[in-house]
N, C-alpha and C. Protein backbone atom coordinates (compact mmCIF):
# COMPACT_ATOMS: atom_id res chain seq x y z
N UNK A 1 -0.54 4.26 -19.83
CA UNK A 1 -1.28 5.32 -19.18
C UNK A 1 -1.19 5.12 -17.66
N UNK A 2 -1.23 6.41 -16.90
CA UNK A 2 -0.76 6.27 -15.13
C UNK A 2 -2.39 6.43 -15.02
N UNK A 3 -2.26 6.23 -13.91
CA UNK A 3 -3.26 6.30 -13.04
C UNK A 3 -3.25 6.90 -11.34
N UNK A 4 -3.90 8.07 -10.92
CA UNK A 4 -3.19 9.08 -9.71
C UNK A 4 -4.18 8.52 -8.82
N UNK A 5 -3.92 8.41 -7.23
CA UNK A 5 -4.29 8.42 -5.88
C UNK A 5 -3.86 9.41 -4.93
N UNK A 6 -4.96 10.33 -4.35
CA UNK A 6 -4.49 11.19 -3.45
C UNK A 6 -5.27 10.99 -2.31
N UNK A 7 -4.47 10.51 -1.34
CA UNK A 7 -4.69 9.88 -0.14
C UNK A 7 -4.69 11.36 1.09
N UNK A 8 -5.46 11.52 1.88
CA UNK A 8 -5.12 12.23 2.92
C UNK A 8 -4.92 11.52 4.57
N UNK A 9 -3.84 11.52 5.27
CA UNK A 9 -3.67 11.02 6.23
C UNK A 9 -3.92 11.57 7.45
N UNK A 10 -4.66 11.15 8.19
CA UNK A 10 -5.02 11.68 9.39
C UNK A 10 -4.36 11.11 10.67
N UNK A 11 -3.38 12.06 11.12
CA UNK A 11 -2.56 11.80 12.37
C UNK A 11 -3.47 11.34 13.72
N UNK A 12 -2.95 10.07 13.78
CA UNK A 12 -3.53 9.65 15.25
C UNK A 12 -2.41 9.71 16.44
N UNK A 13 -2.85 9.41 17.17
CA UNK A 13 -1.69 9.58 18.33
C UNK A 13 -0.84 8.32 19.24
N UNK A 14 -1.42 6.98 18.79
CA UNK A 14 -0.69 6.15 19.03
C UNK A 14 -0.59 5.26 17.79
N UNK A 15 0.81 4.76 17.58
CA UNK A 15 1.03 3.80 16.59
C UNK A 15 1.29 4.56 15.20
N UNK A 16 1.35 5.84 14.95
CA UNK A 16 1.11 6.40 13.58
C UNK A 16 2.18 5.98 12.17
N UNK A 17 3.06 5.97 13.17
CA UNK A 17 4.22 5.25 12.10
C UNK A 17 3.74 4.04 11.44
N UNK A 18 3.51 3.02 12.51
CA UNK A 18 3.19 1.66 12.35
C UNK A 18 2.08 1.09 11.30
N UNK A 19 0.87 2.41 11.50
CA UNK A 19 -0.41 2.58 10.61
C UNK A 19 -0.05 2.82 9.22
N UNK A 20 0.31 3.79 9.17
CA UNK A 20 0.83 4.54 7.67
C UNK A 20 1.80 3.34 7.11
N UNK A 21 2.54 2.79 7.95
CA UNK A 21 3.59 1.79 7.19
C UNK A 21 2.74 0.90 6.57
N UNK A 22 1.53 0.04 7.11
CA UNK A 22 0.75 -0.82 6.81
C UNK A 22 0.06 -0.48 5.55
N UNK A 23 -0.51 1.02 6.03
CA UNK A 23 -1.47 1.49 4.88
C UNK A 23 -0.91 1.56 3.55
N UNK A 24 0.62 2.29 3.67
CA UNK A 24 0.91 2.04 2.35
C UNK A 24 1.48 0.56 1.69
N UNK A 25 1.92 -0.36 2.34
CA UNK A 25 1.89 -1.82 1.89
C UNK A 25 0.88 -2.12 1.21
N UNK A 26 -0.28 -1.84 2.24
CA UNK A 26 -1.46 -2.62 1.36
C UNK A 26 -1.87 -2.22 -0.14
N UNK A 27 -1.71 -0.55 -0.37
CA UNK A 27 -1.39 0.50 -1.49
C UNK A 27 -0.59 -0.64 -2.55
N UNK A 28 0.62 -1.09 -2.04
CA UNK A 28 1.75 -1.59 -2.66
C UNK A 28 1.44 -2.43 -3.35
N UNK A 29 0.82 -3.62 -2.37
CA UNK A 29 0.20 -4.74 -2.98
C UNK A 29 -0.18 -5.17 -4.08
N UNK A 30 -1.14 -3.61 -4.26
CA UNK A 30 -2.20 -3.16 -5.51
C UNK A 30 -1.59 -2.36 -6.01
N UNK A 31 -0.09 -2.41 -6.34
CA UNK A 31 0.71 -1.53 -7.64
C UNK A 31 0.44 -0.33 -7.68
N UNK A 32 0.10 0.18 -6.13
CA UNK A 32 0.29 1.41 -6.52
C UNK A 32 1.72 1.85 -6.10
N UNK A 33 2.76 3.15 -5.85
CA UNK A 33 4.10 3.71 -5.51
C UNK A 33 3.66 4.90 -5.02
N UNK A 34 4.52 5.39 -3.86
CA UNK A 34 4.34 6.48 -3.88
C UNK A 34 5.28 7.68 -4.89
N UNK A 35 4.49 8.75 -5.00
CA UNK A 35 5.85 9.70 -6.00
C UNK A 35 5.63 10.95 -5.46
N UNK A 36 4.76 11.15 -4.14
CA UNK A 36 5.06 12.48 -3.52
C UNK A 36 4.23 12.38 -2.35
N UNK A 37 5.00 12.92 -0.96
CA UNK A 37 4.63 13.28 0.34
C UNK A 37 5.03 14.88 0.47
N UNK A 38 3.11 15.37 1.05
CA UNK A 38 3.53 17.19 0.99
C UNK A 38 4.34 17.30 2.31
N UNK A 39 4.95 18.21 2.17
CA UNK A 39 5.34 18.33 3.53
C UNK A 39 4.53 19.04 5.08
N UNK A 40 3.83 19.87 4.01
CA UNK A 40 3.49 20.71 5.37
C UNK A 40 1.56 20.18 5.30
N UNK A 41 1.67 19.08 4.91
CA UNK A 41 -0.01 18.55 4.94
C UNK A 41 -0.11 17.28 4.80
N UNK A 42 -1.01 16.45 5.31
CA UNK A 42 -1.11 14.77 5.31
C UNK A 42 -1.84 14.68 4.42
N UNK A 43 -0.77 14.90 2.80
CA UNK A 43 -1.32 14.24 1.72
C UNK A 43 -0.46 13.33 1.23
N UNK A 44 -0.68 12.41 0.40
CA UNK A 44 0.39 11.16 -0.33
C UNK A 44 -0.30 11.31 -1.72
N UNK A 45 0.57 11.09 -2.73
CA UNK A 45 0.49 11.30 -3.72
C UNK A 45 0.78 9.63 -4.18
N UNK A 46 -0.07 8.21 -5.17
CA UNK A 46 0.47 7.45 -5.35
C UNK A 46 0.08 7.35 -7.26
N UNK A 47 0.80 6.76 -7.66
CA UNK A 47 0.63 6.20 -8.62
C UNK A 47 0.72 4.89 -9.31
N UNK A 48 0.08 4.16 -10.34
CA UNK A 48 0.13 2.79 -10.82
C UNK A 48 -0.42 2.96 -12.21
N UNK A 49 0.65 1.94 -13.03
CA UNK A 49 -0.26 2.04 -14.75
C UNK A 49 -1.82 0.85 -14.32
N UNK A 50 -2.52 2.27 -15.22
CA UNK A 50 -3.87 1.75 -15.31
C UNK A 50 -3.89 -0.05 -15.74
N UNK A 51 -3.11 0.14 -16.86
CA UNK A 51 -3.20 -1.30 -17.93
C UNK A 51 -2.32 -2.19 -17.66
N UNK A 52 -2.83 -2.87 -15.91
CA UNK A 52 -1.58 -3.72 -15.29
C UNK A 52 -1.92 -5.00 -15.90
């Protein structure tokens, strides 16, 4: 069974790359993946099986 995360990202103005890179590592860490970025909105879509 999956398990969904919908993250909304809020654009800052210095470092944003650098942030988001981090943020989703830490995501990573904790098994989650991403499996969709909207395009025209700061949402992330992640997923991870519940029964890790």
């Amino acid at each position: 069974m999956k398990e969904y995360k919908v993250i909304s990202w809020k654009m800052g103005l210095t470092n944003n790359n650098e942030r988001l890179e981090e943020a989703l590592n830490q995501f990573a860490m904790s098994g989650w993946r991403v499996i969709h970025i909207a395009e025209n909105s700061a949402r992330i879509v992640l997923e991870r099986d519940k029964n890790r």
